[in-house]
C-alpha atoms as a PDB file:
ATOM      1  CA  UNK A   1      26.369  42.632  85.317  1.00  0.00           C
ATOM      2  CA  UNK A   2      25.655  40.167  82.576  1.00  0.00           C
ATOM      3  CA  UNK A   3      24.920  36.318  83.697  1.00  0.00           C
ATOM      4  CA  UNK A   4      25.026  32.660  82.027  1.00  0.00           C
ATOM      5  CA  UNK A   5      23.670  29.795  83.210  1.00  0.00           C
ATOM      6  CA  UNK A   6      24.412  26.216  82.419  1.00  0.00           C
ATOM      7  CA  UNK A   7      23.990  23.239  83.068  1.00  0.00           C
ATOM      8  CA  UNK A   8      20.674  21.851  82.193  1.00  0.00           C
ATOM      9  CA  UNK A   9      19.391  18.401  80.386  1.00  0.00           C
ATOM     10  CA  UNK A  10      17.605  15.303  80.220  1.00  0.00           C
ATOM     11  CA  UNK A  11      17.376  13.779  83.612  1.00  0.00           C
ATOM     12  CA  UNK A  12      15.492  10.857  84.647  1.00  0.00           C
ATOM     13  CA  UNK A  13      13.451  11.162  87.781  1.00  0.00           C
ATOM     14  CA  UNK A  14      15.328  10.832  90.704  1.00  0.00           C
ATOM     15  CA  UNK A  15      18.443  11.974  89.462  1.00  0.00           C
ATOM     16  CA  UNK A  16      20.369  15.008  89.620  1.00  0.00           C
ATOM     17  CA  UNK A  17      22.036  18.088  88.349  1.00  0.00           C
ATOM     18  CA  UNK A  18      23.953  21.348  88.769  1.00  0.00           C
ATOM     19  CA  UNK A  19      23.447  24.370  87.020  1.00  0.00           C
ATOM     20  CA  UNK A  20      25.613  27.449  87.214  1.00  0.00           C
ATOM     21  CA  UNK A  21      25.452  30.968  86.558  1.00  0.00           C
ATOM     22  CA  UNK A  22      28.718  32.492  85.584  1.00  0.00           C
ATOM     23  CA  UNK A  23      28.704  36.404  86.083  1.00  0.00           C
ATOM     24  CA  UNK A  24      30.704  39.100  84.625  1.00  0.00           C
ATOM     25  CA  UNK A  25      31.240  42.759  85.806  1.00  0.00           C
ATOM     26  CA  UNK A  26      32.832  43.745  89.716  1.00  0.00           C
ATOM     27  CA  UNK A  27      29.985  44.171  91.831  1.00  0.00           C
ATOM     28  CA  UNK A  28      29.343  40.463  91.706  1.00  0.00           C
ATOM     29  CA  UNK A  29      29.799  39.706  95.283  1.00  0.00           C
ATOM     30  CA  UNK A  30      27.904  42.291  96.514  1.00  0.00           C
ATOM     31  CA  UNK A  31      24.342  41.154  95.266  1.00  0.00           C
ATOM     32  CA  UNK A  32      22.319  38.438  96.444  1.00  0.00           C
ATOM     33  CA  UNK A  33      21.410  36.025  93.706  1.00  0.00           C
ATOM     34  CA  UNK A  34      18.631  33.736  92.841  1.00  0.00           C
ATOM     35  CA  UNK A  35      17.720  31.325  90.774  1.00  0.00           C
ATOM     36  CA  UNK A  36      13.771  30.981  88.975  1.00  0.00           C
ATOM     37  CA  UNK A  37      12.347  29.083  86.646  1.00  0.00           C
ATOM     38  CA  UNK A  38       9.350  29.050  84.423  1.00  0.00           C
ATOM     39  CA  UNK A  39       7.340  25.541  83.391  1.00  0.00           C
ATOM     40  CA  UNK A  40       5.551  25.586  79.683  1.00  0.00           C
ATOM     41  CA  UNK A  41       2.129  26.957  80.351  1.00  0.00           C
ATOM     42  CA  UNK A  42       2.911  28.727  83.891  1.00  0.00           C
ATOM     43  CA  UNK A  43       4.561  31.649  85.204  1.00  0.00           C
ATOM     44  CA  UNK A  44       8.015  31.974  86.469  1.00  0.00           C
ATOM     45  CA  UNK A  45       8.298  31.214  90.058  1.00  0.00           C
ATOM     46  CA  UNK A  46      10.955  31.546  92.647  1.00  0.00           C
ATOM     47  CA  UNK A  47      13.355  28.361  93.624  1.00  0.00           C
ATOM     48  CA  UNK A  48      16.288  29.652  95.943  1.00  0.00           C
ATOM     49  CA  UNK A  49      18.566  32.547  96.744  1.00  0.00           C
ATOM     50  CA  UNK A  50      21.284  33.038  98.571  1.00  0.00           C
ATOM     51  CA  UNK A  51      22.599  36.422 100.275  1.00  0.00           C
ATOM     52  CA  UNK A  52      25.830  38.257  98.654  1.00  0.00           C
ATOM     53  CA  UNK A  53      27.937  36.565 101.710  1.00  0.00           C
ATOM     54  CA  UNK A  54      26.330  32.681 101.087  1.00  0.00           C
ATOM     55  CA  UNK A  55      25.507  33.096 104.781  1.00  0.00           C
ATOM     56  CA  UNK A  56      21.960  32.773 104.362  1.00  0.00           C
ATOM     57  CA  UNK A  57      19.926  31.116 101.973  1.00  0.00           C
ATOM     58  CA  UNK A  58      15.870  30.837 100.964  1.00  0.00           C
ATOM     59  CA  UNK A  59      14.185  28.106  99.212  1.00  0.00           C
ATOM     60  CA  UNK A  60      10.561  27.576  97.658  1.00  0.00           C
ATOM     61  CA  UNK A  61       8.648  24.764  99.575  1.00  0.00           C
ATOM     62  CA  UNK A  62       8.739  22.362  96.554  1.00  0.00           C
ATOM     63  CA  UNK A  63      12.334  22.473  96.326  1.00  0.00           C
ATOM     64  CA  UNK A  64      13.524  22.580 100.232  1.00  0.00           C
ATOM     65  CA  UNK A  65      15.452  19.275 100.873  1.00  0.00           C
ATOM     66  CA  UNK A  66      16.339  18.606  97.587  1.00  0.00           C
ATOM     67  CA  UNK A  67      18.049  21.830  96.199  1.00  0.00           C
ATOM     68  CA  UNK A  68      20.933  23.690  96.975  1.00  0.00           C
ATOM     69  CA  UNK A  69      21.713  27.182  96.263  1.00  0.00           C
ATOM     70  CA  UNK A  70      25.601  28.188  96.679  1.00  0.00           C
ATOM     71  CA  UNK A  71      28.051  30.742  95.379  1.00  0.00           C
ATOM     72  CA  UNK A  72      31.803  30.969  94.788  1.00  0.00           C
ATOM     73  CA  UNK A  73      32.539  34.786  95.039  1.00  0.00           C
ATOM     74  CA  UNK A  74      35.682  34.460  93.674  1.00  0.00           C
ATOM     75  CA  UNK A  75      35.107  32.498  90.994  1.00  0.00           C
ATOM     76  CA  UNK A  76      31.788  35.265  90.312  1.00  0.00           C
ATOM     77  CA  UNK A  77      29.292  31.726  89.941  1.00  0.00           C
ATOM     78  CA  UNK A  78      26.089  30.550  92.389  1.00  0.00           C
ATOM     79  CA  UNK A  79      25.808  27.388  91.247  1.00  0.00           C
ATOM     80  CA  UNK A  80      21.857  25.245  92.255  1.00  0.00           C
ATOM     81  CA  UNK A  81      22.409  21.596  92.740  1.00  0.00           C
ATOM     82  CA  UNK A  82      19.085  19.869  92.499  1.00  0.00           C
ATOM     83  CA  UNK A  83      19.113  16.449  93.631  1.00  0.00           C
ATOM     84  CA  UNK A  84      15.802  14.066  94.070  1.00  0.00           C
ATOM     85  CA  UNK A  85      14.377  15.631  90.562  1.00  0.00           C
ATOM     86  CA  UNK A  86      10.694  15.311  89.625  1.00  0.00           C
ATOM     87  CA  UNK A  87       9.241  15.650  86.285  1.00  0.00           C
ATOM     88  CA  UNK A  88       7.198  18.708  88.066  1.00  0.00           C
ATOM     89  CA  UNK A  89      10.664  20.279  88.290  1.00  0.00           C
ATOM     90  CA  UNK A  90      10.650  20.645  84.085  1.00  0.00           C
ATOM     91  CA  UNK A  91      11.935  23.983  83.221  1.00  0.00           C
ATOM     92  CA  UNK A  92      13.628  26.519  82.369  1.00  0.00           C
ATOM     93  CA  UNK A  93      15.595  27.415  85.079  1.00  0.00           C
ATOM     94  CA  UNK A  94      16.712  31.672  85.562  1.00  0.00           C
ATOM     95  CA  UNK A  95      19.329  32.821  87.516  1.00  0.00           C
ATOM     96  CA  UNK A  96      19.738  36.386  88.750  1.00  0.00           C
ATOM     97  CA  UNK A  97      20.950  39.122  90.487  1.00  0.00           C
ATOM     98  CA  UNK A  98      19.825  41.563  93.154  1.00  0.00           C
ATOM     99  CA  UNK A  99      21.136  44.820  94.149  1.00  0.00           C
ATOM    100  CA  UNK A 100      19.513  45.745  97.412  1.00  0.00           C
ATOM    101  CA  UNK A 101      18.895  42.594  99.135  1.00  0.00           C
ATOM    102  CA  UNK A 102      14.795  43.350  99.088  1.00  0.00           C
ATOM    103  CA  UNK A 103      11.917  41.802  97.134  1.00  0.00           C
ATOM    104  CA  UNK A 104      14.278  38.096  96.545  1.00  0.00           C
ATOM    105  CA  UNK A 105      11.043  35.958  96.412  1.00  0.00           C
ATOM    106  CA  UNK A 106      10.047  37.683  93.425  1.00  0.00           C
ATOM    107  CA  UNK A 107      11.080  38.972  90.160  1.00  0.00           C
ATOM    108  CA  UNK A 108      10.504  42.214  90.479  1.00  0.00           C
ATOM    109  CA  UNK A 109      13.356  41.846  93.140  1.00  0.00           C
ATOM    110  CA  UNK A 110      15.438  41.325  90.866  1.00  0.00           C
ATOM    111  CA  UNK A 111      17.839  43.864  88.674  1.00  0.00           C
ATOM    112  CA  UNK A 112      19.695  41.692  85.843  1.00  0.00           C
ATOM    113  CA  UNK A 113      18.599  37.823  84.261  1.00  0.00           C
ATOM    114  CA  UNK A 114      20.672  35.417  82.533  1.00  0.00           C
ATOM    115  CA  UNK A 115      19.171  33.657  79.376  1.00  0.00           C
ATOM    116  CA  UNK A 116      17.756  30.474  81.276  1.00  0.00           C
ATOM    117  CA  UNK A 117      18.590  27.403  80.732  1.00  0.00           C
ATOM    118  CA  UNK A 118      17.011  24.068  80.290  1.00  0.00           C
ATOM    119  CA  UNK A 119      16.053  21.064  82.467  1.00  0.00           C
ATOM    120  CA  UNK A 120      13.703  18.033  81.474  1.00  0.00           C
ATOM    121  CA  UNK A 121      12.898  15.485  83.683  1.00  0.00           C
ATOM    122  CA  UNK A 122      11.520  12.408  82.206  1.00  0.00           C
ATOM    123  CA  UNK A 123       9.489   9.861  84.312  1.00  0.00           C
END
């Protein structure tokens, strides 16, 4: 499966914005996706998932409350609306895919990346 997110920008602090992660291929549905991201200087870290169904969904303490994680199986896009930003949330933000359901807090979990996109949140 190949992915593309979109969606990021400049965002002042307190505002918001929606990023999506348009898949291709037919087993879409079937995996559990997630979304990452990776600050300059630091290593990628976890932000939300959601299971292949969108009946459950897991989010990283700094994000709970202000992100959402959602899918459209139809429409083969999870989609993370982050509301309430922070200049700590300055990134570049990952989506991705997982096969098997296991390992979704971390990215060896996880079988196929998009490119990342970018979000900047000024103060």
């Amino acid at each position: 499966v190949q992915l593309q997110a979109s969606g990021g920008g400049l965002v002042q602090a307190g505002g918001s914005l929606r990023l999506s992660c348009a898949a291709s291929g037919h087993s879409f549905g079937t995996y559990d996706m997630g979304w990452f991201r990776q600050a300059p200087g630091k290593e990628r870290e976890f932000v939300a998932a959601v299971r292949w169904s969108g009946g459950y969904t897991y989010y990283a303490d700094s994000v709970k409350g202000r992100f959402t994680i959602s899918r459209d199986n139809a429409k083969k896009t999870v989609y993370l609306q982050m509301n309430s930003l922070k200049p700590e949330d300055t990134a570049i933000y990952y989506c991705a895919a997982n096969k098997d359901g296991y390992g979704r807090y971390t990215e060896d979990g996880y079988d196929y990346w998009g490119q990342g996109t970018l979000v900047t949140v000024s103060s």
